[in-house]
C-alpha atoms as a PDB file:
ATOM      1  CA  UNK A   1      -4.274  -5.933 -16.232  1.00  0.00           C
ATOM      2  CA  UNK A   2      -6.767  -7.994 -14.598  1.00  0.00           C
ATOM      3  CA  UNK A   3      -5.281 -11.313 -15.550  1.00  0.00           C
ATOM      4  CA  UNK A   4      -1.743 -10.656 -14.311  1.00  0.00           C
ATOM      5  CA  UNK A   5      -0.991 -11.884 -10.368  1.00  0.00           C
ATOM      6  CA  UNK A   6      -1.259  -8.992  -7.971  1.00  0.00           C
ATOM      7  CA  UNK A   7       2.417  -8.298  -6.570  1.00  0.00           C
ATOM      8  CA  UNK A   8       3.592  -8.468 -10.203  1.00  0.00           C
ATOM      9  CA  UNK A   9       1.271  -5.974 -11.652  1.00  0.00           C
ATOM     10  CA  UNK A  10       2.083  -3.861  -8.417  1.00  0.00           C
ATOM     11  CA  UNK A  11       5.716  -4.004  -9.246  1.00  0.00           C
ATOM     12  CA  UNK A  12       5.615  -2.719 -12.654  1.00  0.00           C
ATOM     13  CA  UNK A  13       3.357   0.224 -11.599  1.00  0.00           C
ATOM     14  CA  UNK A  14       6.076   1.112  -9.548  1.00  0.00           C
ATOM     15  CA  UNK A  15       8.486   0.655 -12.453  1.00  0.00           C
ATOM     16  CA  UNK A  16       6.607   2.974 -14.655  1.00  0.00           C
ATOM     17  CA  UNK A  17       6.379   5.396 -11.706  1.00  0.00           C
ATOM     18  CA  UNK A  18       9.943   5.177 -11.369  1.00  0.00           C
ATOM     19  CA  UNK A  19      10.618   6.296 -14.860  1.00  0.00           C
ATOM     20  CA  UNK A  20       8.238   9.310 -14.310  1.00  0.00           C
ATOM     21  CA  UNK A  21       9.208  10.786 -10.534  1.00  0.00           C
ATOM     22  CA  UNK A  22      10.313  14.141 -10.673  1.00  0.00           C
ATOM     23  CA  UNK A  23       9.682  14.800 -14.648  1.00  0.00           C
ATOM     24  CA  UNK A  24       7.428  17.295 -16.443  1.00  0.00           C
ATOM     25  CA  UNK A  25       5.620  15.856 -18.979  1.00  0.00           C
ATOM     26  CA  UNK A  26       4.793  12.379 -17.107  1.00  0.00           C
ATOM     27  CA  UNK A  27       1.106  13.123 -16.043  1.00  0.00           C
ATOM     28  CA  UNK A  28      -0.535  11.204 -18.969  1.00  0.00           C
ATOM     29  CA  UNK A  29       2.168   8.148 -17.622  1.00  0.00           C
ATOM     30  CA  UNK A  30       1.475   8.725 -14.022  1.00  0.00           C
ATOM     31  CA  UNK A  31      -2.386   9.006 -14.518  1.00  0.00           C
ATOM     32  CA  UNK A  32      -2.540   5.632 -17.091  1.00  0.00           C
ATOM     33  CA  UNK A  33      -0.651   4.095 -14.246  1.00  0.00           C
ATOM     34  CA  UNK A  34      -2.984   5.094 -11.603  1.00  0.00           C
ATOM     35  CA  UNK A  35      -6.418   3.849 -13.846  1.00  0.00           C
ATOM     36  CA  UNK A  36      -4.002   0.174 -13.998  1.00  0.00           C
ATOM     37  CA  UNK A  37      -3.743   0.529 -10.436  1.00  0.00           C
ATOM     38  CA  UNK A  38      -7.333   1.037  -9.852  1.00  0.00           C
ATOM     39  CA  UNK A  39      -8.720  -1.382 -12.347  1.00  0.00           C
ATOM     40  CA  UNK A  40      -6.413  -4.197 -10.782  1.00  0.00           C
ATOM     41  CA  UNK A  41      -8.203  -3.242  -7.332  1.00  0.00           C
ATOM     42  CA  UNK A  42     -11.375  -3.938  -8.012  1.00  0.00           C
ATOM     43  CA  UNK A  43     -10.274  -6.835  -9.774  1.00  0.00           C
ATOM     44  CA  UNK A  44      -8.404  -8.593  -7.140  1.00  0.00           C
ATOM     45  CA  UNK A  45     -10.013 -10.521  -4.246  1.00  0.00           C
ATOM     46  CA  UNK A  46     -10.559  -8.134  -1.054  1.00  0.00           C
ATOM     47  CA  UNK A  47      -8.006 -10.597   0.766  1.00  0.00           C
ATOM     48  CA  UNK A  48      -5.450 -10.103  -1.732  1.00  0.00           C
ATOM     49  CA  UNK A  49      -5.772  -5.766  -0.953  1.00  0.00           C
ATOM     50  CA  UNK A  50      -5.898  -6.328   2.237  1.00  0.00           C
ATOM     51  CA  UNK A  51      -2.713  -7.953   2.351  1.00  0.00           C
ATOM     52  CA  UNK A  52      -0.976  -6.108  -0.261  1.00  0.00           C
ATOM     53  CA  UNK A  53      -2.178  -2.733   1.263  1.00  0.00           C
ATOM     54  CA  UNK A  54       0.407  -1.291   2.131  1.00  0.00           C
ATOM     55  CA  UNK A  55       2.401  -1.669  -1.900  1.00  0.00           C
ATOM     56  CA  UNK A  56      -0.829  -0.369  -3.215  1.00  0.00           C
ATOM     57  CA  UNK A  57      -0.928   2.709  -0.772  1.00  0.00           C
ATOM     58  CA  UNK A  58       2.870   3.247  -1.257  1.00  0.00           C
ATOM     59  CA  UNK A  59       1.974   3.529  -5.136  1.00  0.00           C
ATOM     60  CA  UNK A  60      -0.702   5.733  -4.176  1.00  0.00           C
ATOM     61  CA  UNK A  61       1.453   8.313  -2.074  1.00  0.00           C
ATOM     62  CA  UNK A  62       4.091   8.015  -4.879  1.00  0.00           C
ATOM     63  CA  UNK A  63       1.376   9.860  -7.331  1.00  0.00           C
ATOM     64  CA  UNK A  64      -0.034  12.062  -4.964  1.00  0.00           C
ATOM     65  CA  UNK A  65       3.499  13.832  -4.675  1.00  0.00           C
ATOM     66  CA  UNK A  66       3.887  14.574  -8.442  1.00  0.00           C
ATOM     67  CA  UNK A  67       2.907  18.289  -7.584  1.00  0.00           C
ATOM     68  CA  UNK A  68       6.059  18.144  -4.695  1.00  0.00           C
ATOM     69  CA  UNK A  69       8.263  16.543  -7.250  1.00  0.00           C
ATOM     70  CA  UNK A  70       7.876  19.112 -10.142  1.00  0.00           C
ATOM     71  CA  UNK A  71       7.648  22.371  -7.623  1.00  0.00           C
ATOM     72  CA  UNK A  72      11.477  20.776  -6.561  1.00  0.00           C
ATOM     73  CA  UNK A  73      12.470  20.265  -9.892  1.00  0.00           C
ATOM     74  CA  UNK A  74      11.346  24.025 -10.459  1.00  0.00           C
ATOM     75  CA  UNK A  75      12.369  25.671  -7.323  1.00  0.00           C
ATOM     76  CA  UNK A  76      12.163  29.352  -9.195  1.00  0.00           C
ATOM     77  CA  UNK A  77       8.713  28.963  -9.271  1.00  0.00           C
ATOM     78  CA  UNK A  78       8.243  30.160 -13.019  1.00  0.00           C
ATOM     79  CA  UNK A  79       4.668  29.725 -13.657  1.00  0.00           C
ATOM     80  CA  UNK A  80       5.584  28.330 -16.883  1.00  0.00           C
ATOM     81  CA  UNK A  81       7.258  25.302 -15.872  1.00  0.00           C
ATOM     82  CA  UNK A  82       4.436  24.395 -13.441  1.00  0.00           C
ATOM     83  CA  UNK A  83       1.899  22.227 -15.375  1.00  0.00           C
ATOM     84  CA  UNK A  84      -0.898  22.968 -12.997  1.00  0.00           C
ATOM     85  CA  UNK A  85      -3.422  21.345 -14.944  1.00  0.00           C
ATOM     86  CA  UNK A  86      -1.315  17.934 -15.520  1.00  0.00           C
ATOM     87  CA  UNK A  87      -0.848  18.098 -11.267  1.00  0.00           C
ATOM     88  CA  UNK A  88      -4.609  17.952 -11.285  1.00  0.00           C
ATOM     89  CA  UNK A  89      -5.447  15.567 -13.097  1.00  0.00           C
ATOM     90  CA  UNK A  90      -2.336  12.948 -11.397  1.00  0.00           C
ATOM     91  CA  UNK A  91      -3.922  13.866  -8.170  1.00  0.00           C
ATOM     92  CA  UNK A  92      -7.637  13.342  -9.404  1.00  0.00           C
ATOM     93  CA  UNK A  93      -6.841   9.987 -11.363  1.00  0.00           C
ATOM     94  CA  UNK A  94      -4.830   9.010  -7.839  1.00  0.00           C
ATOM     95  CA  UNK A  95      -7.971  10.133  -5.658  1.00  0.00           C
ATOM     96  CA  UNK A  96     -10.122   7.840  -7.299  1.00  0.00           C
ATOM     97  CA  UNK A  97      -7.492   4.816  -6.829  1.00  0.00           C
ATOM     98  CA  UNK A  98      -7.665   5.410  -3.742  1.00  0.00           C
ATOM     99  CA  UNK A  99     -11.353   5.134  -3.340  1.00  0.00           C
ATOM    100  CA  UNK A 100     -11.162   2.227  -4.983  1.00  0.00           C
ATOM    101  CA  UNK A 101      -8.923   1.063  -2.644  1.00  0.00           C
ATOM    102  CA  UNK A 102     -10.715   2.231   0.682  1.00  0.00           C
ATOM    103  CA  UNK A 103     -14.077   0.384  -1.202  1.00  0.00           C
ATOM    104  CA  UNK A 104     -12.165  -2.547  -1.397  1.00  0.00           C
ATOM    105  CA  UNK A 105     -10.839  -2.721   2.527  1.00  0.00           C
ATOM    106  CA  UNK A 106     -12.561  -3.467   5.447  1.00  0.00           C
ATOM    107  CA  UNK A 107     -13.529  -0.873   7.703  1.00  0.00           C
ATOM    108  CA  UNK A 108     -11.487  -1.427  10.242  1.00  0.00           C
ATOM    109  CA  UNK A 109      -8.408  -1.005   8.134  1.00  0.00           C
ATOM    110  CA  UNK A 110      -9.901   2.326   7.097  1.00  0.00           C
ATOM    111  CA  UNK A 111      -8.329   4.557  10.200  1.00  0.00           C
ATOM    112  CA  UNK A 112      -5.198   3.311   9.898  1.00  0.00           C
ATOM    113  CA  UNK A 113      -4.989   4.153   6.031  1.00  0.00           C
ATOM    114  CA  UNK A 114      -6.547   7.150   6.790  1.00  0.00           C
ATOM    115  CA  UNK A 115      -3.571   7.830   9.594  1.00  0.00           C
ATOM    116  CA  UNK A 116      -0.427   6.978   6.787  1.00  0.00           C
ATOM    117  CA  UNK A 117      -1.953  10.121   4.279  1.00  0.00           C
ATOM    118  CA  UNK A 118      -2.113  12.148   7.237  1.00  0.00           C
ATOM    119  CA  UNK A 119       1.437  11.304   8.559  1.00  0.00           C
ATOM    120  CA  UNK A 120       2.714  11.110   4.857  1.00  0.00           C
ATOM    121  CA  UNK A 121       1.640  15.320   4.507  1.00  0.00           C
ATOM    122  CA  UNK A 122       3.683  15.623   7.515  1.00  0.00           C
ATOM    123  CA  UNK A 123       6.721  13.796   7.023  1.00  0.00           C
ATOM    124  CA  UNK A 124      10.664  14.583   5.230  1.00  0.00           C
ATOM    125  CA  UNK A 125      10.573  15.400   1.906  1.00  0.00           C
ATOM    126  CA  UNK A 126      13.814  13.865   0.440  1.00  0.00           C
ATOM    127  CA  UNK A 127      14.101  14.347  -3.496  1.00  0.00           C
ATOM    128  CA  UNK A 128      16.748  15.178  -5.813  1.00  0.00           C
ATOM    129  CA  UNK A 129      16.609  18.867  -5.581  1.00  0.00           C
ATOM    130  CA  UNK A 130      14.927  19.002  -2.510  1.00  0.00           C
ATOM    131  CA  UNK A 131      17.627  20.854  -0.331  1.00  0.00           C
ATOM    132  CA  UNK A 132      18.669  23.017  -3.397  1.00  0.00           C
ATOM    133  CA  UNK A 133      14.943  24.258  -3.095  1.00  0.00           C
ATOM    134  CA  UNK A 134      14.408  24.797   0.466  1.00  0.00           C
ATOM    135  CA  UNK A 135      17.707  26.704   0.687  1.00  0.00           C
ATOM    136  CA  UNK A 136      17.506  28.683  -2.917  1.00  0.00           C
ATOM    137  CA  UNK A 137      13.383  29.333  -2.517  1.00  0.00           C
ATOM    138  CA  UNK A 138      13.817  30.499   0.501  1.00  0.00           C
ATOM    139  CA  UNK A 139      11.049  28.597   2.051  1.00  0.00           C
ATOM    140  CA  UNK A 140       8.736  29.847  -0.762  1.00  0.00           C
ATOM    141  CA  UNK A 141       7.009  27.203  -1.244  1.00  0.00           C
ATOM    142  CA  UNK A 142       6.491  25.096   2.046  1.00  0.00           C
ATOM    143  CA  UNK A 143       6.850  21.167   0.671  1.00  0.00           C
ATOM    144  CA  UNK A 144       4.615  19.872   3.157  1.00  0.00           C
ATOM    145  CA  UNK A 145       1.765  22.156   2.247  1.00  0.00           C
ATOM    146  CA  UNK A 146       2.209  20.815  -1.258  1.00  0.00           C
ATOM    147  CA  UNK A 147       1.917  18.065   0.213  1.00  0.00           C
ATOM    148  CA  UNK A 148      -1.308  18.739   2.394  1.00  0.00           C
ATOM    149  CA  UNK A 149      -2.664  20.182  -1.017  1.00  0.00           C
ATOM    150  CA  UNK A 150      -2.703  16.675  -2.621  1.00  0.00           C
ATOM    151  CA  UNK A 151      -4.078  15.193   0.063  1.00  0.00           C
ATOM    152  CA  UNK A 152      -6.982  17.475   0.419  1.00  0.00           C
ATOM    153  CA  UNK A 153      -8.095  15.929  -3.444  1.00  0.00           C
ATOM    154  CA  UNK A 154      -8.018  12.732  -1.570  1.00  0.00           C
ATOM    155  CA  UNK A 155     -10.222  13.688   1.617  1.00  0.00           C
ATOM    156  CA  UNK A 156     -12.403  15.277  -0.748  1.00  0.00           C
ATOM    157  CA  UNK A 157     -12.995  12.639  -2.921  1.00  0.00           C
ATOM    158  CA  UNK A 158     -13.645  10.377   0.234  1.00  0.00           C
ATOM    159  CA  UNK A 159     -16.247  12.729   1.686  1.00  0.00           C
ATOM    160  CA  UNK A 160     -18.369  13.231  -1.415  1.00  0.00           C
ATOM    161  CA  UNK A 161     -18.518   9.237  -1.676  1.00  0.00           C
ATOM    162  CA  UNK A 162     -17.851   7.940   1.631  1.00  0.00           C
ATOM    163  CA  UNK A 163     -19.959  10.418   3.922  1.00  0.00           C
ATOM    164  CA  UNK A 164     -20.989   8.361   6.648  1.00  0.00           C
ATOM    165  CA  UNK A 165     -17.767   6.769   6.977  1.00  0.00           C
ATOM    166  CA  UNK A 166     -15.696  10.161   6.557  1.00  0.00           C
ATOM    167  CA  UNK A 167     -17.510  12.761   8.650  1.00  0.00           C
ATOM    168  CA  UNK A 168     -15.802  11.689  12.091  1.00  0.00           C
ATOM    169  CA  UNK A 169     -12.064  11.731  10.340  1.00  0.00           C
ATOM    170  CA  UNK A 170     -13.412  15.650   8.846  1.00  0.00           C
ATOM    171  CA  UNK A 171     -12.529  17.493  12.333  1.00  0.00           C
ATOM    172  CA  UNK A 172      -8.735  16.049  12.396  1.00  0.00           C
ATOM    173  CA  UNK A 173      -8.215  16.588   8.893  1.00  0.00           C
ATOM    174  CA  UNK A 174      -8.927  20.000   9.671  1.00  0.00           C
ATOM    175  CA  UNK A 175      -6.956  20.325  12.049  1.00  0.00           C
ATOM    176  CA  UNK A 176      -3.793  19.174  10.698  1.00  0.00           C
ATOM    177  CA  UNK A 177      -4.423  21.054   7.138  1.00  0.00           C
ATOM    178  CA  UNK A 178      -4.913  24.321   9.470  1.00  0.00           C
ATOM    179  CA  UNK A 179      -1.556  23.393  11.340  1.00  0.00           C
ATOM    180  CA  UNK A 180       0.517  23.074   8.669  1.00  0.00           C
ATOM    181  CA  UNK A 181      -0.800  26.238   6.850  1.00  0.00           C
ATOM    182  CA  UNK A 182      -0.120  28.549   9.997  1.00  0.00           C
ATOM    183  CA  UNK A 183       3.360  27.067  10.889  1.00  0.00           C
ATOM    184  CA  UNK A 184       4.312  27.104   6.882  1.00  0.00           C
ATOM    185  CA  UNK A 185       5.115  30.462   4.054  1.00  0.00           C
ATOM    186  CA  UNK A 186       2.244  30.505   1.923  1.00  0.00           C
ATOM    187  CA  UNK A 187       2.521  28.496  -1.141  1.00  0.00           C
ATOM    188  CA  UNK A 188       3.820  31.269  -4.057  1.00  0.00           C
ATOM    189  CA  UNK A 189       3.259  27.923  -6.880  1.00  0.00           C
ATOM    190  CA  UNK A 190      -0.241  27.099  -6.631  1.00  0.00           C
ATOM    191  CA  UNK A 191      -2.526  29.286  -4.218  1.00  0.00           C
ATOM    192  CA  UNK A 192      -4.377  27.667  -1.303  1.00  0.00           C
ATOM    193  CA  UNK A 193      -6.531  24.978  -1.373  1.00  0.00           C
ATOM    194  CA  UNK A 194      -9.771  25.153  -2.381  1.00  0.00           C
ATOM    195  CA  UNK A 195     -13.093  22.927  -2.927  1.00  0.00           C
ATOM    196  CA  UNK A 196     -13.190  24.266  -6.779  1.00  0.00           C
ATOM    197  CA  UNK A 197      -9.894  22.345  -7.430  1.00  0.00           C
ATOM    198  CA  UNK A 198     -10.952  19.179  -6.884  1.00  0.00           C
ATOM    199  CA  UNK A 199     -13.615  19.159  -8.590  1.00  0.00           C
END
């Protein structure tokens, strides 16, 4: 992976995620793609991340929502067809990529990263059963708390490596992850989220 130009490996990552999105039984894909994606990071010059952050952060959002994509292809919620543990360990291999990535950026680009996962938990959901599950589920399972979910396995990672950097973003993470609970049905899928699954 390392000897292959930057925007080239980046595109076939996001080939290989395109093959996976919205299918059970693509962790193992997703999460190989995500330890190419973060070996390629800290192989590549800091100018070349810096100027390709945005692709790699893309690829990074596009794993963190494997646990938004399988709850939509599953909108009955049957316990069975929700591979919790595969979810965890997409969003764990993806977490690390990212701190990878954050290592690899100045830290004046770090806000504005930090901003885009925020915004991301936030923002329309469009996939291909995506309607068929907010109208059939009834709003079971809100998609952007899903959402906020995999991002907390980000933020956590972060903190426990990046203190001193993270501790001022802790209070608005806070905030929003409280926001979107109270204004959203509780997740019926996966339980809230707690410390103990990210670790």
């Amino acid at each position: 992976a390392v000897t292959v130009k930057a925007s080239f490996m980046l595109s076939a990552v996001a080939s290989a995620l395109d093959s996976c999105e919205g299918r059970a039984g693509t962790d193992r894909g997703i999460v190989l793609m995500m330890h190419v994606l973060e070996k390629k990071i800290n192989a590549m010059k800091k100018s070349e991340v810096k100027t390709l952050r945005h692709e790699i952060l893309a690829l990074c959002l596009r794993g963190l929502d494997y646990r938004t994509q399988l709850v939509s292809q599953n909108f009955e919620c049957n316990v069975a067809n929700i591979p919790v543990h595969a979810i965890q360990d997409v969003e764990q291999a993806t977490a690390l990529t990212v701190l990878s990535f954050v290592l690899r950026l100045p830290e004046i680009d770090f806000q504005p990263l930090f901003n885009k996962i925020l915004e991301w938990t936030e923002s329309d959901i469009i996939h291909g059963n995506m309607e068929r599950f907010m109208t059939e589920a009834s709003l079971k399972v809100s998609p952007n708390l899903l959402r906020a979910k995999a991002a907390y396995v980000v933020m956590a990672t972060l903190f426990d490596s990046l203190r001193a950097l993270f501790v001022p973003y802790f209070t608005q993470v806070l905030d929003r992850t409280l926001s979107i609970i109270v204004t959203k049905p509780k997740d019926s899928c996966g339980g809230s989220p707690s410390m103990k699954e990210t670790h």
